[in-house]
Protein backbone atom coordinates (compact mmCIF):
# COMPACT_ATOMS: atom_id res chain seq x y z
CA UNK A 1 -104.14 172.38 -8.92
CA UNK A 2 -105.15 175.54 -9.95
CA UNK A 3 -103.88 179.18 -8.31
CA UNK A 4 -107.35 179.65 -7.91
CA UNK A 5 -107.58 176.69 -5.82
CA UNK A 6 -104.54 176.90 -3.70
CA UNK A 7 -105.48 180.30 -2.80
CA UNK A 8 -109.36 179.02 -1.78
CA UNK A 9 -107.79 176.26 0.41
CA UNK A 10 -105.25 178.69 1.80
CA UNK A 11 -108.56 181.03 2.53
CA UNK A 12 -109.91 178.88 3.94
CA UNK A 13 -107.20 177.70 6.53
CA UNK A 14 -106.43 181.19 7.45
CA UNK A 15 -110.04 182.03 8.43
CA UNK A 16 -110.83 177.96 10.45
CA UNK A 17 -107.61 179.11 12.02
CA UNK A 18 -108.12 182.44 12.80
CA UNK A 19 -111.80 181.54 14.31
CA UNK A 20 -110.51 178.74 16.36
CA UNK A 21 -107.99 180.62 17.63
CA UNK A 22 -110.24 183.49 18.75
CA UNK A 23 -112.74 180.99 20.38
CA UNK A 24 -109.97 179.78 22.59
CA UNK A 25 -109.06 183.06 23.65
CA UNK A 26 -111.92 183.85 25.06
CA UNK A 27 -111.85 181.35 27.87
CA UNK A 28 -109.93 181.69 30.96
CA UNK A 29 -106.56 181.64 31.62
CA UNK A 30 -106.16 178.90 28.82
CA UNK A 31 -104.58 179.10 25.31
CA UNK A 32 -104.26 176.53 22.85
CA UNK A 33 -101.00 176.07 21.21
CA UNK A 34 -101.03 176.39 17.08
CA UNK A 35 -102.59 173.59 15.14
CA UNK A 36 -99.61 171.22 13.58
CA UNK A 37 -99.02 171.63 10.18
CA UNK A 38 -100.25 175.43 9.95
CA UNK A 39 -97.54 177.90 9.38
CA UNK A 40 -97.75 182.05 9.67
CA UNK A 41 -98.50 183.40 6.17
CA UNK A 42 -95.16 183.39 4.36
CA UNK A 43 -93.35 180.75 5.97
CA UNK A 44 -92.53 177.07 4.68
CA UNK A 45 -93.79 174.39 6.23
CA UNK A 46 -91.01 171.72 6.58
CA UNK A 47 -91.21 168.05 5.22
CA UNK A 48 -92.66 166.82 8.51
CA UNK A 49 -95.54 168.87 8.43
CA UNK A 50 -95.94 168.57 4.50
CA UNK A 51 -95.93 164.42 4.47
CA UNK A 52 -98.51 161.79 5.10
CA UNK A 53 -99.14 158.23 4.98
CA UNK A 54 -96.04 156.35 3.25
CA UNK A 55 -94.10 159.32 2.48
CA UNK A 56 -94.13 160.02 6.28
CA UNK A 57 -92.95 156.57 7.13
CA UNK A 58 -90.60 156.35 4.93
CA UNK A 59 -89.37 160.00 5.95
CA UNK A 60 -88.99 158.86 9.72
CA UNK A 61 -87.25 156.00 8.36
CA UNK A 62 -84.62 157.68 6.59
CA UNK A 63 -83.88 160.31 9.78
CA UNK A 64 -84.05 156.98 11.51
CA UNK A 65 -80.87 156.14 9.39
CA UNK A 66 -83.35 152.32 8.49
CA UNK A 67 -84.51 151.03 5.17
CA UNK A 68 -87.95 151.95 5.17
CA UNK A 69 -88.44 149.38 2.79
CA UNK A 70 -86.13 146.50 3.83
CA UNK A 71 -88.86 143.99 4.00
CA UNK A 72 -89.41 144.05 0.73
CA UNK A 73 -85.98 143.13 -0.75
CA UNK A 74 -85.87 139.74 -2.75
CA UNK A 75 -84.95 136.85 -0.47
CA UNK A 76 -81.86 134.84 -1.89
CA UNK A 77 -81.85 131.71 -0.51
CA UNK A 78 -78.64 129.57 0.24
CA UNK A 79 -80.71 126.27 1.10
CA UNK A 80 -83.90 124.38 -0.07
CA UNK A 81 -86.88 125.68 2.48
CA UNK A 82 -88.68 122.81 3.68
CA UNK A 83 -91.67 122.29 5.79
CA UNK A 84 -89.22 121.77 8.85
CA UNK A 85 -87.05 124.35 7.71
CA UNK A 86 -88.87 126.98 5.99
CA UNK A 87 -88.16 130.96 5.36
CA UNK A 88 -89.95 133.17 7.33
CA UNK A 89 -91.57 135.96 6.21
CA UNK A 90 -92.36 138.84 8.33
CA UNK A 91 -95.10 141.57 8.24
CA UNK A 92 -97.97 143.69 9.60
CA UNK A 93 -101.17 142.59 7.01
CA UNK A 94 -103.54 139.66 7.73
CA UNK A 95 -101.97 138.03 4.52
CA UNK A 96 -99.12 138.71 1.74
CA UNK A 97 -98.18 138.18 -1.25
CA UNK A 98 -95.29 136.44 -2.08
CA UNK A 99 -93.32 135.19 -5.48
CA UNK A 100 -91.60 132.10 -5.49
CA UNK A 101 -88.75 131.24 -8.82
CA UNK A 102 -88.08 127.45 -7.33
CA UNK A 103 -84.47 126.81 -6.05
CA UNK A 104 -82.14 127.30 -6.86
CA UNK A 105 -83.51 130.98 -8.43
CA UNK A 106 -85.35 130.93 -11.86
CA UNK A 107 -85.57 127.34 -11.85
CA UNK A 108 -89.29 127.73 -13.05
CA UNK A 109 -91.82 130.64 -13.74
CA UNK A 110 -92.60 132.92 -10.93
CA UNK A 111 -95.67 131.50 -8.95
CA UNK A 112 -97.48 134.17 -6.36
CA UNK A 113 -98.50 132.72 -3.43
CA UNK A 114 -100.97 134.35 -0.80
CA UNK A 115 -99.74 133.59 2.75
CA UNK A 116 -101.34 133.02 6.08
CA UNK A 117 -99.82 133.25 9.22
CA UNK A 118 -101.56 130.21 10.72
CA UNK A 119 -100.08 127.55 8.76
CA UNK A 120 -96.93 126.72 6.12
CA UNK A 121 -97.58 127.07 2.63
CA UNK A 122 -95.66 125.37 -0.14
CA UNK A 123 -94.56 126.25 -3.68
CA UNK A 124 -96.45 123.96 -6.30
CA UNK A 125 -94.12 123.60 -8.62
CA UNK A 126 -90.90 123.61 -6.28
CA UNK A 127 -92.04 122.70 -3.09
CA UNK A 128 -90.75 125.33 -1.15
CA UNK A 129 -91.82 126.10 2.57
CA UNK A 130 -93.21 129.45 3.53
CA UNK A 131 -94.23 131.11 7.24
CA UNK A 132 -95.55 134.02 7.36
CA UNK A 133 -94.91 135.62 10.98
CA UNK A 134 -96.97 138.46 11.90
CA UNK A 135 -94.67 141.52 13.88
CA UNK A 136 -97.23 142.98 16.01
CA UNK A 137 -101.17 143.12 15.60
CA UNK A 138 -103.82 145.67 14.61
């Protein structure tokens, strides 16, 4: 991004704030605290008003002292999955992705199955047993 830029968008902010600011003032007795994320000319905004999306889950995460990203760490698997038996998989989409190498591991290609979490689904090659376990719902 250009200086050019960065100073339009900062501009920009400055004035929006300035204006929305001054529109609150003028009403009784009432004054609206500072918009989140805008700092006074000069200052640094911190890392929680800087990040968004993954960046800010995965910064909550760390402060958390969690793996943000624990859920997607390969599964090693001590005993054949069956349909009785099988691993579960946890997560927050509608479906996901998995890889299966057969068991024991890299006892054939990697084969990418699409989960469900309505039923089991099986490995082609190996016959391994997958559930997919939604944690909470949209």
């Amino acid at each position: 991004m250009s200086f050019l830029t960065r100073s339009s968008f900062a501009s920009i902010r400055r004035l929006s704030t300035n204006s929305i600011l001054r529109a609150s003032a003028g009403k009784k007795g009432t004054v609206e605290p500072e918009i989140p994320g805008f700092r006074a000319p000069g200052e640094i905004p911190t890392n929680y008003e800087l990040a968004t999306g993954t960046e800010r889950y995965e910064y909550f995460k760390k402060l958390e002292g969690e793996d943000p990203w624990a859920d997607l760490k390969p599964i090693h698997l001590s005993v054949k999955p069956t349909k009785h038996n099988p691993v579960i998989i946890k997560g927050i989409d509608p479906v996901r992705y998995i890889g299966c190498t057969g068991f024991p591991a890299d006892s054939h290609e990697g084969v990418w199955l699409t989960i469900h979490p309505s039923r089991i689904e099986r490995c082609p090659h190996c016959g391994n047993a997958f559930k997919y376990e939604l944690e909470h719902d949209h």
